[in-house]
C-alpha atoms as a PDB file:
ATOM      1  CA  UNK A   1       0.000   0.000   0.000  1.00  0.00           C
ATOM      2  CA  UNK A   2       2.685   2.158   0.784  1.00  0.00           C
ATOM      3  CA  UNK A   3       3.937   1.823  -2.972  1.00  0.00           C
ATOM      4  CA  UNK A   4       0.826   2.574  -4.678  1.00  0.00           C
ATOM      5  CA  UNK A   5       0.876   6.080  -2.554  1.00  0.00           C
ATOM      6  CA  UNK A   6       4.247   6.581  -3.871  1.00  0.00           C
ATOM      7  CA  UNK A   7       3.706   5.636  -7.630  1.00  0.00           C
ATOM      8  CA  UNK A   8       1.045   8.359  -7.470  1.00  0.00           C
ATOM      9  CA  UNK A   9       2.793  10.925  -5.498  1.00  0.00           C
ATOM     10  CA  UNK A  10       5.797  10.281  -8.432  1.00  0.00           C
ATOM     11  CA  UNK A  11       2.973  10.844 -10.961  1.00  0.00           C
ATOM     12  CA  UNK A  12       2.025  13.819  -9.314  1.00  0.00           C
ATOM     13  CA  UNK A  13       4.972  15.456  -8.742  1.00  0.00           C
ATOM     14  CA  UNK A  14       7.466  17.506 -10.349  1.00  0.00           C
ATOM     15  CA  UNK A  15      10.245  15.314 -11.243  1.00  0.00           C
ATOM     16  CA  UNK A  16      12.483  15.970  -8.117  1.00  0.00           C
ATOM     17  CA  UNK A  17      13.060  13.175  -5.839  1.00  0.00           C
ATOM     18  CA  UNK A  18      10.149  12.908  -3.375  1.00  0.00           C
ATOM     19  CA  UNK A  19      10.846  12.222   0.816  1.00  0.00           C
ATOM     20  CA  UNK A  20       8.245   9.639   2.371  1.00  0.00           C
ATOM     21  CA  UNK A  21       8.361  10.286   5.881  1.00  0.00           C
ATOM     22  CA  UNK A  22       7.907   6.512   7.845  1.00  0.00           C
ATOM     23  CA  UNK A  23       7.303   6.958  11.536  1.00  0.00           C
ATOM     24  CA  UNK A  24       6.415   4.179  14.262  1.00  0.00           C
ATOM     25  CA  UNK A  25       7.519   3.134  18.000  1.00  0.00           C
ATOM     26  CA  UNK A  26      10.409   1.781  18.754  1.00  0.00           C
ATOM     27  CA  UNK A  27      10.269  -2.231  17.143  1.00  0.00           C
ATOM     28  CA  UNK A  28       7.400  -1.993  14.899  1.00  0.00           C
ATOM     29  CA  UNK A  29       9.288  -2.798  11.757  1.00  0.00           C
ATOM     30  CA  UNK A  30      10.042   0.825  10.002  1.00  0.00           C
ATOM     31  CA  UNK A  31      13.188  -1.017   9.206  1.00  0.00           C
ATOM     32  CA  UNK A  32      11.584  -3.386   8.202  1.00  0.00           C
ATOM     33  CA  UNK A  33       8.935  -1.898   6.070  1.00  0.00           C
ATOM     34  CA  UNK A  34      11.543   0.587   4.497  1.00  0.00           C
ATOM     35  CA  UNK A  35      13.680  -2.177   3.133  1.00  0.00           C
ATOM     36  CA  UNK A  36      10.361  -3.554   1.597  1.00  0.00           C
ATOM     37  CA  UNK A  37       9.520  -0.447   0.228  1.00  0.00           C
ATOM     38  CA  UNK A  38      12.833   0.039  -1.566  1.00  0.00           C
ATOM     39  CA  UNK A  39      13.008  -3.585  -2.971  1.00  0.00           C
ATOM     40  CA  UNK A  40       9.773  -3.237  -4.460  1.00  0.00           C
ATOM     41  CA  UNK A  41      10.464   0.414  -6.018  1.00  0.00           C
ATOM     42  CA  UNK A  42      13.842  -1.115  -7.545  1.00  0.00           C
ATOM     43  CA  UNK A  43      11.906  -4.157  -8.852  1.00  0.00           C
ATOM     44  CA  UNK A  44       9.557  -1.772 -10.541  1.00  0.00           C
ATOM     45  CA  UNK A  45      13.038   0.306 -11.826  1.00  0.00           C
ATOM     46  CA  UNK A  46      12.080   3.140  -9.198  1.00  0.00           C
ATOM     47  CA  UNK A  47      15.312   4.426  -8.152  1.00  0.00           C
ATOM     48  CA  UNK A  48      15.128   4.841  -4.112  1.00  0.00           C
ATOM     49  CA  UNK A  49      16.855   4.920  -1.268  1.00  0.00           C
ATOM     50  CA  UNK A  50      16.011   3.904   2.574  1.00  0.00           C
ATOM     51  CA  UNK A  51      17.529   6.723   5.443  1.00  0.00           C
ATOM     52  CA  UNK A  52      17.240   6.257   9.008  1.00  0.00           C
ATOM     53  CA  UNK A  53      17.092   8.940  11.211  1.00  0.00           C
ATOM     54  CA  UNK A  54      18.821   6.725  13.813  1.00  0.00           C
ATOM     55  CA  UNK A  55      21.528   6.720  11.343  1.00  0.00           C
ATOM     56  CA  UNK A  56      22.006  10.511  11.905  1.00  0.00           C
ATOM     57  CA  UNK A  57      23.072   9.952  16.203  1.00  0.00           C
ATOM     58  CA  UNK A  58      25.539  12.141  17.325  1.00  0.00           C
ATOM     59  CA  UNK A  59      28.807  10.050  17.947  1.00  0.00           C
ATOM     60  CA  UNK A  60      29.253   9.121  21.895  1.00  0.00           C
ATOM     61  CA  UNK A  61      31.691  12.201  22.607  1.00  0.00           C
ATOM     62  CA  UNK A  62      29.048  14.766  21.534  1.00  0.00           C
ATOM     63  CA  UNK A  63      26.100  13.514  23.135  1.00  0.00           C
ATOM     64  CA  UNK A  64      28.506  13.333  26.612  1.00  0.00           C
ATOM     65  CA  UNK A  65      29.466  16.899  25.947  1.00  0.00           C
ATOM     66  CA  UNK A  66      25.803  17.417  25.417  1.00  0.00           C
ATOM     67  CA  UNK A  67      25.000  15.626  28.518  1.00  0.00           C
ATOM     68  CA  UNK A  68      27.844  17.666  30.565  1.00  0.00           C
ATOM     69  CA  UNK A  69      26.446  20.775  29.336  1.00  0.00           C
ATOM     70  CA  UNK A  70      22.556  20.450  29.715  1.00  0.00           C
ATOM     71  CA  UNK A  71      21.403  17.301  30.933  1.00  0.00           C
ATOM     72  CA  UNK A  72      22.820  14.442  31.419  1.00  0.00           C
ATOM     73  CA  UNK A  73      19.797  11.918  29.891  1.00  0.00           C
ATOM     74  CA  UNK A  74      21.656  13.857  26.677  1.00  0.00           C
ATOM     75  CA  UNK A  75      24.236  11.137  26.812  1.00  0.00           C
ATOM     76  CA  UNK A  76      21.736   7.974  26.438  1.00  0.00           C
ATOM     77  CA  UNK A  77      20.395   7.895  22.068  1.00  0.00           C
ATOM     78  CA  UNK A  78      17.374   8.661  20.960  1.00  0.00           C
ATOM     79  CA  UNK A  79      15.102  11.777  21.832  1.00  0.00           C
ATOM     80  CA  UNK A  80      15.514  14.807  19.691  1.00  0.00           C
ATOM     81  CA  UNK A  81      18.611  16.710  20.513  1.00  0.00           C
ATOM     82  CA  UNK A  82      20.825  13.737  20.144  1.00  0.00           C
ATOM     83  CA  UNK A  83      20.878  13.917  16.429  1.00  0.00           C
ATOM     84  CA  UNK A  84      22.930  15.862  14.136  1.00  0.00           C
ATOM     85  CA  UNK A  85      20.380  17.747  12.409  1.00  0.00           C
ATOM     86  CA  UNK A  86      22.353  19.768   9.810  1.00  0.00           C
ATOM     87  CA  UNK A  87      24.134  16.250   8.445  1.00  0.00           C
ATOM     88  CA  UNK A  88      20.696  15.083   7.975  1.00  0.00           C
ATOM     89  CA  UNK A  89      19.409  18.384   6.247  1.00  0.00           C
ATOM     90  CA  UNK A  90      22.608  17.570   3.885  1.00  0.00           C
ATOM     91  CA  UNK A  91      22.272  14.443   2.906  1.00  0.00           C
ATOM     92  CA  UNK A  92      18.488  14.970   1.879  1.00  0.00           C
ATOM     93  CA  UNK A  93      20.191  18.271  -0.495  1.00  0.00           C
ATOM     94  CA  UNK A  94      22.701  15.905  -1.712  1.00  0.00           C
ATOM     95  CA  UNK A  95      19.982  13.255  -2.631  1.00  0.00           C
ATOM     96  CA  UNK A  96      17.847  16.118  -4.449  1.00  0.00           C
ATOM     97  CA  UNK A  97      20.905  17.343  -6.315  1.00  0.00           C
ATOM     98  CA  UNK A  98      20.857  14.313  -8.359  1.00  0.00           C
ATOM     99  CA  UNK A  99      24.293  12.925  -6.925  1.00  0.00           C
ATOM    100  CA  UNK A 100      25.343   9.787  -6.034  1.00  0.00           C
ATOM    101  CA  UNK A 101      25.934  10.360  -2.244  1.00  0.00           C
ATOM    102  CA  UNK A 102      27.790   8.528   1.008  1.00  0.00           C
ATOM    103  CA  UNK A 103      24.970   8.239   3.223  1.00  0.00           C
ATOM    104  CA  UNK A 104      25.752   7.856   7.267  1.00  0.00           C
ATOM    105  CA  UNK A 105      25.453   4.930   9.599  1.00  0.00           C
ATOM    106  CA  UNK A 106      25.080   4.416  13.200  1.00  0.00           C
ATOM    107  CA  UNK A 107      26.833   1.050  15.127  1.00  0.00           C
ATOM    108  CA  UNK A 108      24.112   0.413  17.743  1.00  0.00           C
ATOM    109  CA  UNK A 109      26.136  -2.754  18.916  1.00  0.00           C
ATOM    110  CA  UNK A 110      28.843  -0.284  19.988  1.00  0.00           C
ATOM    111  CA  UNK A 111      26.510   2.964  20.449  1.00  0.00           C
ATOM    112  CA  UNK A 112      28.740   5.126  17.665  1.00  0.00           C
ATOM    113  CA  UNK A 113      28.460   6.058  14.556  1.00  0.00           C
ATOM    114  CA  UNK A 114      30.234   4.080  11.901  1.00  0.00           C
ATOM    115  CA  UNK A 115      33.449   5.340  10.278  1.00  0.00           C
ATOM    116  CA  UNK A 116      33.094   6.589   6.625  1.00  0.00           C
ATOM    117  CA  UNK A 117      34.852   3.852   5.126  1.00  0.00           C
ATOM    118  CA  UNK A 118      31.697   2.086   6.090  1.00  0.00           C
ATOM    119  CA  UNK A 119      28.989   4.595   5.239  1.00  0.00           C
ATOM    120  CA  UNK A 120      27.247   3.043   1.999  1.00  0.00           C
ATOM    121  CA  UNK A 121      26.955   4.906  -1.529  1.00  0.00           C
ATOM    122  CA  UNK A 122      23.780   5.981  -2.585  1.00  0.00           C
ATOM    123  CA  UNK A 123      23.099   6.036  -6.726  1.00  0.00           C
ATOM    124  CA  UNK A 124      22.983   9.030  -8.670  1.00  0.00           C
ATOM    125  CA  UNK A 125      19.342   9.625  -9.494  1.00  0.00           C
ATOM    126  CA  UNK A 126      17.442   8.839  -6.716  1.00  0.00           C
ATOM    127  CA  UNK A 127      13.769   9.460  -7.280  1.00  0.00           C
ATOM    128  CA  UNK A 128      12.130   8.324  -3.656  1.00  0.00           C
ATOM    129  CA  UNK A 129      13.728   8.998  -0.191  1.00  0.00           C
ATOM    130  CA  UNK A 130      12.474   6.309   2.418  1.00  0.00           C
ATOM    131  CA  UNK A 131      12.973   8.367   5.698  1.00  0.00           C
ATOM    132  CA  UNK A 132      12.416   6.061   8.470  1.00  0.00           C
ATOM    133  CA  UNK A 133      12.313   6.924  12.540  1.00  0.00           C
ATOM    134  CA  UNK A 134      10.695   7.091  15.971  1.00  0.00           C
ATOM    135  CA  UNK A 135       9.737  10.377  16.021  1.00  0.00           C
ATOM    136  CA  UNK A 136       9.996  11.446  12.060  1.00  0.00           C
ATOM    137  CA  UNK A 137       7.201  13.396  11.624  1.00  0.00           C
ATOM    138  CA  UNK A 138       6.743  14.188  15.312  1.00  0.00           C
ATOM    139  CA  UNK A 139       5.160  17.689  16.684  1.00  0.00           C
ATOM    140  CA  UNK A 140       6.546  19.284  19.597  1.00  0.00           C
ATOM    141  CA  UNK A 141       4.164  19.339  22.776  1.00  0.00           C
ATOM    142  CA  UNK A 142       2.450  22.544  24.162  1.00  0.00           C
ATOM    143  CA  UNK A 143       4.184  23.945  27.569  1.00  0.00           C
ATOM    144  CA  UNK A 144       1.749  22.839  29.905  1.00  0.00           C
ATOM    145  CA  UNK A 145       1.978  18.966  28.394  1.00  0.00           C
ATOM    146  CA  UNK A 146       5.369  18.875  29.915  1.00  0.00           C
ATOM    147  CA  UNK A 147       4.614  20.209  33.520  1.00  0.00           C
ATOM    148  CA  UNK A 148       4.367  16.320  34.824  1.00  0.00           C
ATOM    149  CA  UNK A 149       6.478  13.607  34.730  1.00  0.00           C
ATOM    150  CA  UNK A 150       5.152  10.825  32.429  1.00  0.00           C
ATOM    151  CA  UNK A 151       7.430   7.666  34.250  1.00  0.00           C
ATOM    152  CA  UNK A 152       9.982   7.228  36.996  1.00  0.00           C
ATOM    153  CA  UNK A 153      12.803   8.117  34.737  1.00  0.00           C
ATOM    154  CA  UNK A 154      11.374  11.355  34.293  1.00  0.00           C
ATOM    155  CA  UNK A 155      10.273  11.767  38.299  1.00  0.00           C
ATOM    156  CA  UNK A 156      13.709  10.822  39.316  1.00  0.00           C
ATOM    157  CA  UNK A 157      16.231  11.958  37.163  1.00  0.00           C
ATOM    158  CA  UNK A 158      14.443  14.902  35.333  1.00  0.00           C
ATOM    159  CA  UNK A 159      12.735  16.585  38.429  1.00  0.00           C
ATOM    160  CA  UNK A 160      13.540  19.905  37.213  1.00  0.00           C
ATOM    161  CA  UNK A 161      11.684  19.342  33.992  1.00  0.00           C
ATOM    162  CA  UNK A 162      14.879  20.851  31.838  1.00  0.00           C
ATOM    163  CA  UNK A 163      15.609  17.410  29.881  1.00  0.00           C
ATOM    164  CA  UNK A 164      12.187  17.196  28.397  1.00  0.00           C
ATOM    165  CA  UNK A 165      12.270  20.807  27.606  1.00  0.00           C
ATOM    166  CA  UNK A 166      15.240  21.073  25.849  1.00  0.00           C
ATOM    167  CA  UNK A 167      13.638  17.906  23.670  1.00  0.00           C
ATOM    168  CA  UNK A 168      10.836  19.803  23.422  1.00  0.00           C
ATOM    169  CA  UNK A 169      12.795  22.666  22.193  1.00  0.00           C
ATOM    170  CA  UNK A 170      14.945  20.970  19.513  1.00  0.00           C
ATOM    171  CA  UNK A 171      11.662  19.330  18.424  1.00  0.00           C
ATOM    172  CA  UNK A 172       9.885  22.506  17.807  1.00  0.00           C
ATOM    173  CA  UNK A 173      13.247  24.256  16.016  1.00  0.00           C
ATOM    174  CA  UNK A 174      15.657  22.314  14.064  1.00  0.00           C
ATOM    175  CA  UNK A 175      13.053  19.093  14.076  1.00  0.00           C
ATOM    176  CA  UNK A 176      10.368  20.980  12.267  1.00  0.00           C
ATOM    177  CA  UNK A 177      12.873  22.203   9.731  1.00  0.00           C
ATOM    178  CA  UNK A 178      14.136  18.699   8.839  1.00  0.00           C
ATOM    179  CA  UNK A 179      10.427  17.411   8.840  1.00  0.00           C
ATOM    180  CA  UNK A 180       9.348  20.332   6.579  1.00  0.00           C
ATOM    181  CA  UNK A 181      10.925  18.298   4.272  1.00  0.00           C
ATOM    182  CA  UNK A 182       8.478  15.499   4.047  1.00  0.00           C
ATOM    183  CA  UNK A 183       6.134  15.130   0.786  1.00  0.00           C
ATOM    184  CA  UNK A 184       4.112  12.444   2.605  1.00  0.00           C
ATOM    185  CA  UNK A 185       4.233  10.820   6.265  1.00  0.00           C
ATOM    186  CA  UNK A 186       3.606   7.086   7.110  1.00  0.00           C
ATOM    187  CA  UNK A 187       2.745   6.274  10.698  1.00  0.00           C
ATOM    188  CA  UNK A 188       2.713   2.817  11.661  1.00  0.00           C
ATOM    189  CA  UNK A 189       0.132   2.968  14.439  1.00  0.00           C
ATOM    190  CA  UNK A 190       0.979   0.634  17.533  1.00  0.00           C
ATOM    191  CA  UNK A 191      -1.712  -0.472  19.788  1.00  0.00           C
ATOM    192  CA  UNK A 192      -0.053   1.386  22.589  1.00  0.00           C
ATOM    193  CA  UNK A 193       3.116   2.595  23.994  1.00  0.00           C
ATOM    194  CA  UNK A 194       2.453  -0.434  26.445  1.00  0.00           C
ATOM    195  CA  UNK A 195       3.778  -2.985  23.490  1.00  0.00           C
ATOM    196  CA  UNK A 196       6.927  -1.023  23.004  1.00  0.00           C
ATOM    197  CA  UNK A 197       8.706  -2.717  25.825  1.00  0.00           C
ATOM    198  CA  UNK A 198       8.383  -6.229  24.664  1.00  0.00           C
ATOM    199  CA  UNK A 199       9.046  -5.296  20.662  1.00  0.00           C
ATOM    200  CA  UNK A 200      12.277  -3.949  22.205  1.00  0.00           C
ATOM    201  CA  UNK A 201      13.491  -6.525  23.608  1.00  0.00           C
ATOM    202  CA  UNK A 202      12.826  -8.860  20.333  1.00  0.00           C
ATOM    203  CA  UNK A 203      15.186  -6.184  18.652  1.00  0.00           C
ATOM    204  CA  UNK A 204      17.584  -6.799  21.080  1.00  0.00           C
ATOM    205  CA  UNK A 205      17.593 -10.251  20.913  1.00  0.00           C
ATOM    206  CA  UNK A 206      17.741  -9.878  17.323  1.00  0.00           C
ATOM    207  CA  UNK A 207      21.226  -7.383  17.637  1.00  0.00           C
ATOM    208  CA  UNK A 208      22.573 -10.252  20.153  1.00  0.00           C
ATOM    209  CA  UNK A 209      21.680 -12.897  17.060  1.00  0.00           C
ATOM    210  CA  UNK A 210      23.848 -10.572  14.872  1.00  0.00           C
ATOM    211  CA  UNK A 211      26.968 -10.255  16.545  1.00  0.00           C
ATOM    212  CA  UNK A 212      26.906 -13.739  17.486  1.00  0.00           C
ATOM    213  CA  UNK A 213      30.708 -13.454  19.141  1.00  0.00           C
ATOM    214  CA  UNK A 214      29.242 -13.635  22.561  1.00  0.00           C
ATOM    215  CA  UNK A 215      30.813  -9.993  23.745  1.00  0.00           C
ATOM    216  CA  UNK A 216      28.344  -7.959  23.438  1.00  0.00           C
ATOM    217  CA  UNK A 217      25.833  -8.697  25.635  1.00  0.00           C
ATOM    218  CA  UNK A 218      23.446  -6.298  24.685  1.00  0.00           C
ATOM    219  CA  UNK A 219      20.858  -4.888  27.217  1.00  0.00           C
ATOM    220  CA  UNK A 220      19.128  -6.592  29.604  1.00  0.00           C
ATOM    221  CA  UNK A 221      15.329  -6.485  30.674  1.00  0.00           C
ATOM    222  CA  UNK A 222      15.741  -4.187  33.072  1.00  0.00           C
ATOM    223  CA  UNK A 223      18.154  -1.866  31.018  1.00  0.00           C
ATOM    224  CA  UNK A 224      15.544  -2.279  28.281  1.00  0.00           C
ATOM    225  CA  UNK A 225      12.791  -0.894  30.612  1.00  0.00           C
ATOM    226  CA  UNK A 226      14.712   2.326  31.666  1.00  0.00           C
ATOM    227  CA  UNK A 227      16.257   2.537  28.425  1.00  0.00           C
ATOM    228  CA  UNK A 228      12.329   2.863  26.889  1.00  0.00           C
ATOM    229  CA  UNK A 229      11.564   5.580  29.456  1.00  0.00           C
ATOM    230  CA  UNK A 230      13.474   7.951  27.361  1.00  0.00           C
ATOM    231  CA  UNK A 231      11.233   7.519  24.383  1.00  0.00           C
ATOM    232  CA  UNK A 232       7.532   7.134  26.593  1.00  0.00           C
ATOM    233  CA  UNK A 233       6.449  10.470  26.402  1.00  0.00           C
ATOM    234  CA  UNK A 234       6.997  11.692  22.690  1.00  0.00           C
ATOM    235  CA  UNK A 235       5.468   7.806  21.546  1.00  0.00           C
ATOM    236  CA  UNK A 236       2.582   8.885  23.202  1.00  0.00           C
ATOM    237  CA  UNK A 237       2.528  12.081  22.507  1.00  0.00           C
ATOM    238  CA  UNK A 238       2.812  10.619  18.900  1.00  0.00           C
ATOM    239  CA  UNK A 239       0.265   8.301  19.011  1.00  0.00           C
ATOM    240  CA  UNK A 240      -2.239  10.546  20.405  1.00  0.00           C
ATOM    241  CA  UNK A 241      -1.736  13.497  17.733  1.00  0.00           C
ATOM    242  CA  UNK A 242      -0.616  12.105  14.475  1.00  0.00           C
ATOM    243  CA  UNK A 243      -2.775  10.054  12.847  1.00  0.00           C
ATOM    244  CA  UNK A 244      -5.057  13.105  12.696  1.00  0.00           C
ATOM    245  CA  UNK A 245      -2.665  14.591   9.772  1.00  0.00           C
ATOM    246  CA  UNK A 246      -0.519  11.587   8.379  1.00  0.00           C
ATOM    247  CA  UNK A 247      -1.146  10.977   5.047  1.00  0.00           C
ATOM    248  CA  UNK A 248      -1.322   7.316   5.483  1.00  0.00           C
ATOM    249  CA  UNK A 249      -2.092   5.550   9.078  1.00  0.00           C
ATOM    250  CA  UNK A 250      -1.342   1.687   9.258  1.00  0.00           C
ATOM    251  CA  UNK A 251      -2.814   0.646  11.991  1.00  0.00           C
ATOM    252  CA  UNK A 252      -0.844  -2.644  13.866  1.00  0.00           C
ATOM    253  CA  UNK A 253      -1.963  -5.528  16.517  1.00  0.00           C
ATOM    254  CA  UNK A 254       0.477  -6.245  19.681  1.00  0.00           C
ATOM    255  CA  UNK A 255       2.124  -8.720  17.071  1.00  0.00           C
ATOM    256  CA  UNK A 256       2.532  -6.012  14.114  1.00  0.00           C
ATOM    257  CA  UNK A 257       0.083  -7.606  12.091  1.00  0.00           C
ATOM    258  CA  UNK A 258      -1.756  -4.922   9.814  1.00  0.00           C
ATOM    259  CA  UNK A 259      -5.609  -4.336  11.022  1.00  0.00           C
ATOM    260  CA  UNK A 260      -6.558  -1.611   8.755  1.00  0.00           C
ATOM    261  CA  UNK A 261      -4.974   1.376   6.347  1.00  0.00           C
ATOM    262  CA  UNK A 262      -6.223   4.675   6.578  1.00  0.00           C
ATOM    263  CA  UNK A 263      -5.512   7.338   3.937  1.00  0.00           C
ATOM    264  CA  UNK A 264      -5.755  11.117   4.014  1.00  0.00           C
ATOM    265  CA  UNK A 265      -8.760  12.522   1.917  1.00  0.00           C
ATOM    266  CA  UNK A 266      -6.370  13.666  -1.141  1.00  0.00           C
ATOM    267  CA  UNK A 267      -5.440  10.217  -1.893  1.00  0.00           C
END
């Protein structure tokens, strides 16, 4: 379903490379989906290419700088703030230019970003961006939505409230410029922020699979638990405002299986 919309954005569009926004929890398969997406656009000789905005982490010494100088949550992945916006903003200029283009990736097994002689080459040409993440897409939240902690993370080590409003901040600023970019936005609708845990952990299991050298031991449950704290509120926040406006809303069980597609009224 998620091709169709794109064949007919293509048809509808001007002839520059079109940016399909992909957004879901943590573990619902945007990955997943992405990589679908692509193979199916190069089967049909679409020329695309699949981004992830995890791919786009500042590297471990900037998000503990970060974390020295405003919070220190800022040193743990994932909320906004702990990307580098601007090397996202040029890789989608690069891809519009027409270029073939070195495109960014992030090492989650060691929690850095991987050196350039490992970054993948994108092909000159690209017509369709695949922009998968979290929170791509995402709206900040008004003031008084952050007055209350939403978790224990957030009661104990955020008591001040200044770590979610700094996220809140870079949401609303450099965020909204990067999303601005979007022709269309995808949300893969979880049942619940409650499910998020347990699809976490199958990713993890899934990283420990991949290594398979037995030293890196990956997180456990518990780490897993507080590790999901960090993304709680903005998933919910998510899942309460955006299917309102995304163009297309898949709507998934606790085991990812697709219960129903929802389009915007223009398609």
């Amino acid at each position: 379903m998620i091709e169709r919309d794109i064949r007919d954005a293509l048809a509808r569009g001007d002839g520059r490379p079109i940016v399909i926004g992909l957004c879901g929890a943590q573990g619902s398969g945007k990955s997943t989906a992405a990589a679908q997406v692509h193979a199916a656009l190069t089967a049909d000789g679409i020329r695309s290419v699949a981004l992830s905005l995890d791919d786009f982490y500042l590297t471990s010494a900037e998000r503990t700088a970060l974390g020295e100088a405003v919070h220190s949550l800022l040193r743990t992945r994932g909320v906004p703030g702990t990307h580098d916006v601007a090397l996202a903003m040029t890789m989608l200029d690069l891809l519009q230019s027409g270029e073939p283009v070195r495109l960014p990736c992030f090492d989650k097994t060691r929690d850095e970003r991987a050196t350039t002689a490992q970054w993948q080459v994108a092909p000159a040409g690209v017509q369709v961006i695949l922009f998968e993440g979290w929170c791509v897409g995402a709206r900040p939240q008004s003031d008084a939505a952050l007055a209350e902690p939403v978790n224990a993370l957030e009661a104990e080590q955020d008591r001040s409230g200044s770590w979610r409003r700094f996220v809140n901040d870079q949401l609303a600023g450099p965020y909204q410029r990067l999303f601005a970019r979007l022709d269309r936005l995808v949300l893969l609708e979880a049942p619940g922020f409650e499910v998020v845990g347990a699809w976490r952990t199958e990713q993890e299991e899934g990283l420990r699979r991949e290594t398979g050298n037995g030293v890196w031991a990956g997180m456990s449950d518990a780490e897993i638990h507080t590790f999901i704290q960090h993304y709680e509120r903005l998933t919910r926040h998510i899942l309460d405002e955006m299917p309102r406006r995304a163009d297309l809303v898949i709507t998934l069980d606790e085991k990812r299986a697709v219960i129903r597609a929802k389009h915007a009224a223009y398609i």
